[in-house]
Every structure is written in C-alpha cells, then in structure tokens.
N, C-alpha and C. Protein backbone atom coordinates (compact mmCIF):
# COMPACT_ATOMS: atom_id res chain seq x y z
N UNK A 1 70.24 27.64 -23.91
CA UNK A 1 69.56 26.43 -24.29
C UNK A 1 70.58 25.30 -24.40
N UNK A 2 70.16 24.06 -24.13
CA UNK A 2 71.18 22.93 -24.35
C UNK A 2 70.68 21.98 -25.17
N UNK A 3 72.04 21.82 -25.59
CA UNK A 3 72.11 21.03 -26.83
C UNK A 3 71.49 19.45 -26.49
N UNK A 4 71.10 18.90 -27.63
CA UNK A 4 71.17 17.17 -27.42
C UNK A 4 72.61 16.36 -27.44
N UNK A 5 73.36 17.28 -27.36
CA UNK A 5 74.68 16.33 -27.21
C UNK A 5 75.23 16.30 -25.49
N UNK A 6 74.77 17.66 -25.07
CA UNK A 6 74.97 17.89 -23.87
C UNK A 6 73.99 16.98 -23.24
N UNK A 7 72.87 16.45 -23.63
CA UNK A 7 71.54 16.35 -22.88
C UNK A 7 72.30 14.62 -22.57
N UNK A 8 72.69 14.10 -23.68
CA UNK A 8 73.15 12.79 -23.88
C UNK A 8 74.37 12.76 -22.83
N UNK A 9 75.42 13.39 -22.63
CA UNK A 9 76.56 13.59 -21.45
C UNK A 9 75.70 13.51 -20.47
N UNK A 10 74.63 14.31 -19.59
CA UNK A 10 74.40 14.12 -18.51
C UNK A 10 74.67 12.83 -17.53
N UNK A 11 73.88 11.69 -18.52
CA UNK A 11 73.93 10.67 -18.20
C UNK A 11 75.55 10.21 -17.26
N UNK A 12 76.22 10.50 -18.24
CA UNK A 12 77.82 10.23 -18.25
C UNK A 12 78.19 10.72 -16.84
N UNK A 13 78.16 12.35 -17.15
CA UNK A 13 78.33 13.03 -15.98
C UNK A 13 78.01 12.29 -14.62
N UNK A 14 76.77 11.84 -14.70
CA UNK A 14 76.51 11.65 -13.36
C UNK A 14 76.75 10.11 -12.75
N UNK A 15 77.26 9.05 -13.62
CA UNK A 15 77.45 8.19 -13.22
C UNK A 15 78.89 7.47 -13.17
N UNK A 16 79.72 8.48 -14.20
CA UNK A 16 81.58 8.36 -13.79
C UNK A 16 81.89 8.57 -12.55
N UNK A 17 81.20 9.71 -11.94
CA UNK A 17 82.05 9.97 -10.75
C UNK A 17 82.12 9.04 -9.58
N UNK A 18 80.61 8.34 -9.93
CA UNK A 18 80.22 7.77 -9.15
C UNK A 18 80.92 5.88 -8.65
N UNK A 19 81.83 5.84 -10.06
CA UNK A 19 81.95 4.12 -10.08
C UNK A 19 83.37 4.42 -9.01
N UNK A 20 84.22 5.51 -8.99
CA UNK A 20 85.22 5.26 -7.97
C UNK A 20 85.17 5.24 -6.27
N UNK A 21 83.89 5.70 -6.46
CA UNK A 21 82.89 5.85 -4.98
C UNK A 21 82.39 4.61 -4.86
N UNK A 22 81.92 3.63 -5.59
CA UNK A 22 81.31 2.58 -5.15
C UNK A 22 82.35 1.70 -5.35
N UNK A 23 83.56 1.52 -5.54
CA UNK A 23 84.81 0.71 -5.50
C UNK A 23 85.58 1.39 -4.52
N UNK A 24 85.62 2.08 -3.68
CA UNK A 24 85.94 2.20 -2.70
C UNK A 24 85.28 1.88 -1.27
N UNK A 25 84.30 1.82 -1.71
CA UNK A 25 82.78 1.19 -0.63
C UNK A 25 82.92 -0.30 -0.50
N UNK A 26 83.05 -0.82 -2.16
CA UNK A 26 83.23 -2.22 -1.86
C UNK A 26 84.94 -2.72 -1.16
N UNK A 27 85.79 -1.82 -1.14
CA UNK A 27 87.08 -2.11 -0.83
C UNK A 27 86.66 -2.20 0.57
N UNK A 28 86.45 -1.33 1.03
CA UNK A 28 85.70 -0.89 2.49
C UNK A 28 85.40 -2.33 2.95
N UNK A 29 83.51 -2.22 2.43
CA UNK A 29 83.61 -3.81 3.20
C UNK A 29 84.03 -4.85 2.76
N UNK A 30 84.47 -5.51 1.75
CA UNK A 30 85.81 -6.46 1.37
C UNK A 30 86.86 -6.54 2.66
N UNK A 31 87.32 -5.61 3.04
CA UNK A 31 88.51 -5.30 3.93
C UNK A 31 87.72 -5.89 5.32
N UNK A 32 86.93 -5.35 5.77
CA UNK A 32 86.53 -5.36 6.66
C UNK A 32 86.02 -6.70 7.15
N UNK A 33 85.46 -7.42 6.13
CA UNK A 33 84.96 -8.70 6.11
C UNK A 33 86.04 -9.85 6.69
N UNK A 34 87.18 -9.35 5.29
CA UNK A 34 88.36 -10.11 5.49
C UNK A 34 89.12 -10.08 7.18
N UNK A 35 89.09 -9.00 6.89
CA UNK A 35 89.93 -8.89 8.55
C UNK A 35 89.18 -9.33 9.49
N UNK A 36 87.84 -9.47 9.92
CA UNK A 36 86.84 -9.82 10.84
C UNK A 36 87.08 -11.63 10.62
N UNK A 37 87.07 -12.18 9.54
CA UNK A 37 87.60 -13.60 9.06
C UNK A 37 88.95 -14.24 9.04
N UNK A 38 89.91 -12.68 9.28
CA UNK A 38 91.20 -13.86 9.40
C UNK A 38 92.06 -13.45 8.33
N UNK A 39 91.41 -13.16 7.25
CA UNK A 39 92.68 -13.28 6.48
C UNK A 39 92.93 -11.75 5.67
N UNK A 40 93.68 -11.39 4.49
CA UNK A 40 94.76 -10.82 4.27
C UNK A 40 93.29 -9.59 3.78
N UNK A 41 93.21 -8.42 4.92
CA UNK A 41 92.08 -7.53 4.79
C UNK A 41 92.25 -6.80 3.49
N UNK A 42 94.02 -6.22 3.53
CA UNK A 42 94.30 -5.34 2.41
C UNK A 42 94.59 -5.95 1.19
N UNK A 43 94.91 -7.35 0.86
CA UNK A 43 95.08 -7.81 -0.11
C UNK A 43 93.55 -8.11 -1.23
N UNK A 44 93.04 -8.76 -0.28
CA UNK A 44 91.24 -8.89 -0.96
C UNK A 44 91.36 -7.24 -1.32
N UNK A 45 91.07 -6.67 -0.33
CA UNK A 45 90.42 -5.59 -0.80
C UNK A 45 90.64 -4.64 -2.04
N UNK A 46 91.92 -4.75 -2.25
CA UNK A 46 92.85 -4.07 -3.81
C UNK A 46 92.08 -5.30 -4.46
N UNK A 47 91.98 -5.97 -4.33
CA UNK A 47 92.01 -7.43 -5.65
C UNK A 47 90.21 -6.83 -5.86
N UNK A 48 89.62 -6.60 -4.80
CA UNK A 48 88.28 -6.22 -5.30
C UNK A 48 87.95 -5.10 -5.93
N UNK A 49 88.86 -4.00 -5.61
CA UNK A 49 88.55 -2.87 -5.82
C UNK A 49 89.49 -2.65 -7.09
N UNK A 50 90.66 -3.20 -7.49
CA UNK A 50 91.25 -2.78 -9.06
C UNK A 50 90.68 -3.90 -9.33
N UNK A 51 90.27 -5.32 -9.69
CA UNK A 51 89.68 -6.29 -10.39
C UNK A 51 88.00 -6.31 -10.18
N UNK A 52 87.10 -5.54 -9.87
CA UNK A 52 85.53 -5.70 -9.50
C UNK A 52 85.08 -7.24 -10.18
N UNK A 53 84.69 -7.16 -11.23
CA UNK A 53 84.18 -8.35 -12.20
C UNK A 53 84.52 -9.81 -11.96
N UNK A 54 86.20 -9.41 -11.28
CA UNK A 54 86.98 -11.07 -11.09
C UNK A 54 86.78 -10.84 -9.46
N UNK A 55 87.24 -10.32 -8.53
CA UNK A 55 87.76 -10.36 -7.27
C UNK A 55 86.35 -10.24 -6.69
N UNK A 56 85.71 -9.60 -6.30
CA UNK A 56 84.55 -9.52 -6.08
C UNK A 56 83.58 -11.40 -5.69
N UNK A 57 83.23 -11.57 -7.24
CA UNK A 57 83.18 -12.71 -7.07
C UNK A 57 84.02 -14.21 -6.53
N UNK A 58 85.14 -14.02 -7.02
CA UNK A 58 86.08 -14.72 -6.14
C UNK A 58 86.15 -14.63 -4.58
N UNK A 59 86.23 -13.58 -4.15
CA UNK A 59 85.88 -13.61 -2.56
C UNK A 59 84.84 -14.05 -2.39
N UNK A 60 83.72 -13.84 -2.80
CA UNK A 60 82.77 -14.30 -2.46
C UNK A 60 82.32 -15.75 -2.27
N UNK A 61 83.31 -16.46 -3.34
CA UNK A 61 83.38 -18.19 -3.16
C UNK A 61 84.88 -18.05 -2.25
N UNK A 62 85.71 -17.61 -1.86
CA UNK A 62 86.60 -17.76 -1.30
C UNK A 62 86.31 -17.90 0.10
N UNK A 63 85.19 -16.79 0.79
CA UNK A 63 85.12 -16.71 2.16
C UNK A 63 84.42 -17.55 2.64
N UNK A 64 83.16 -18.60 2.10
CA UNK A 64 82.98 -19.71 2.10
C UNK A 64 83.87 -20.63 3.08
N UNK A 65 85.02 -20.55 3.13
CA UNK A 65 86.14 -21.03 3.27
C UNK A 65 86.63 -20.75 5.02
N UNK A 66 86.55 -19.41 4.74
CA UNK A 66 87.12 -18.46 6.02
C UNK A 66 86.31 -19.17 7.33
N UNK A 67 86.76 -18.80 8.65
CA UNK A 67 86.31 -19.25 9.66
C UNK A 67 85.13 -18.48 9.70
N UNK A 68 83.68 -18.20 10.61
CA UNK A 68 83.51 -17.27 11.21
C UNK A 68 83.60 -15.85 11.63
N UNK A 69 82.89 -14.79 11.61
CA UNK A 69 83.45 -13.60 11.67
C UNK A 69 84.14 -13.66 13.46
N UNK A 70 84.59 -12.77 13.60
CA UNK A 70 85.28 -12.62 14.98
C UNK A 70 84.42 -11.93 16.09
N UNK A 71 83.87 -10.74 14.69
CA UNK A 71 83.13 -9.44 15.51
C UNK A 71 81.75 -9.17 15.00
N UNK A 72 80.87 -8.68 15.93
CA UNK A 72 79.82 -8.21 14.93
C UNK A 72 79.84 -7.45 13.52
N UNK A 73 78.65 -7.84 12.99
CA UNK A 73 78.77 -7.00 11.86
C UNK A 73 78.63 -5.74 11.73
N UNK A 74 77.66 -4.96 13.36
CA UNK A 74 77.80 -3.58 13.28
C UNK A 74 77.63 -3.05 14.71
N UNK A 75 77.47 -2.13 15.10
CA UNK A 75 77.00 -1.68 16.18
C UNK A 75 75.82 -2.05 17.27
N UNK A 76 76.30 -2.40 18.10
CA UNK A 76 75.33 -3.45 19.16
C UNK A 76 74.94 -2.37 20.29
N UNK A 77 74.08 -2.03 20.74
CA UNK A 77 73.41 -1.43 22.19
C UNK A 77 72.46 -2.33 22.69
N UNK A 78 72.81 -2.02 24.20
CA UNK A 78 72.36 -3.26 25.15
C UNK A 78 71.24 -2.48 25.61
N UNK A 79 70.37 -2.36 24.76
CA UNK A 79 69.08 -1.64 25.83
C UNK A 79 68.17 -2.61 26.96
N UNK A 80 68.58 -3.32 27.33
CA UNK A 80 67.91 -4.01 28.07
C UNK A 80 69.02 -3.97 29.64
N UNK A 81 69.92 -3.11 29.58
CA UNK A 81 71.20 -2.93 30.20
C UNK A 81 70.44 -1.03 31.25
N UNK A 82 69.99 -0.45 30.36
CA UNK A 82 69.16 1.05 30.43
C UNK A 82 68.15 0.54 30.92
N UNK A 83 67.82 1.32 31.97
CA UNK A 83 66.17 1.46 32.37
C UNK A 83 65.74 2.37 32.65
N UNK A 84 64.44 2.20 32.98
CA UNK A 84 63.85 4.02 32.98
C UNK A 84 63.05 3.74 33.96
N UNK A 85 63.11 4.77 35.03
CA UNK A 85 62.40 4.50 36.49
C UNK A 85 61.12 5.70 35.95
N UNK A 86 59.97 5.04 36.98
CA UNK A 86 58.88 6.09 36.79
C UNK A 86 58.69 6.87 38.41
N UNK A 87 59.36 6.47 38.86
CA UNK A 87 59.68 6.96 40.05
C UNK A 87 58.31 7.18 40.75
C-alpha cells in the first residue's frame, strides 16, 4: 500500500526529470534559430538553457533584430516535382 507522502512525490517524480529535457529542447531550437539568423548559435543557446526566465525572453526581443532566417524552418518536399502516370 502507499503512503500519502509517497502519493504527494509522484507529482515530483514525474516532472524533475522532465525540466532538463525541455531545456535542452529549448537550447536545441535557440541554437538553431540563431545560427539560421547569423549570429552566435552556441552562445544564445547556453544563455537560454542555464538562464530560461532571463535568456529565453531576451532572445526573443533580441532576434527582432537579426536578419532573416537563411534556411527553412523544416523539411520541404517538392511533390509537385513526383508524378504518377496512370499509364
């Protein structure tokens, strides 16, 4: 049987593991953003990912700033490039 002290941890349990997973996600696209814009990919991205609360938002008024991305934002297929014969 489990206790109510255990019942109260669950919570815990399941959402610690989780905040170094989603600061690495945001480092991810932070980085990615940056570098597609020009500027310093790995620097934002530490500043977002050890500062969340400050850096985060700061990029976010920072890139404002940045040129244009370079590249798409994700994966492009040219289906209009494919055709399908009915022979």
């Amino acid at each position: 049987m489990t206790s109510p002290t255990e019942l109260q941890l669950l919570p815990l349990l399941l959402v610690v593991p989780l905040v170094p997973v989603s600061g690495v996600c945001l480092y991810y696209a932070v980085s990615k953003d940056a570098a597609a814009r020009g500027a310093n990919a790995t620097g934002w991205g530490a500043a977002v990912f050890l500062l969340p609360p400050i850096g985060g938002p700061v990029y976010a008024v920072y890139r404002r700033r940045l040129p244009e991305r370079t590249e798409p934002l994700g994966r492009t297929s040219d289906c209009s490039a494919r055709s399908v014969s009915a022979g």
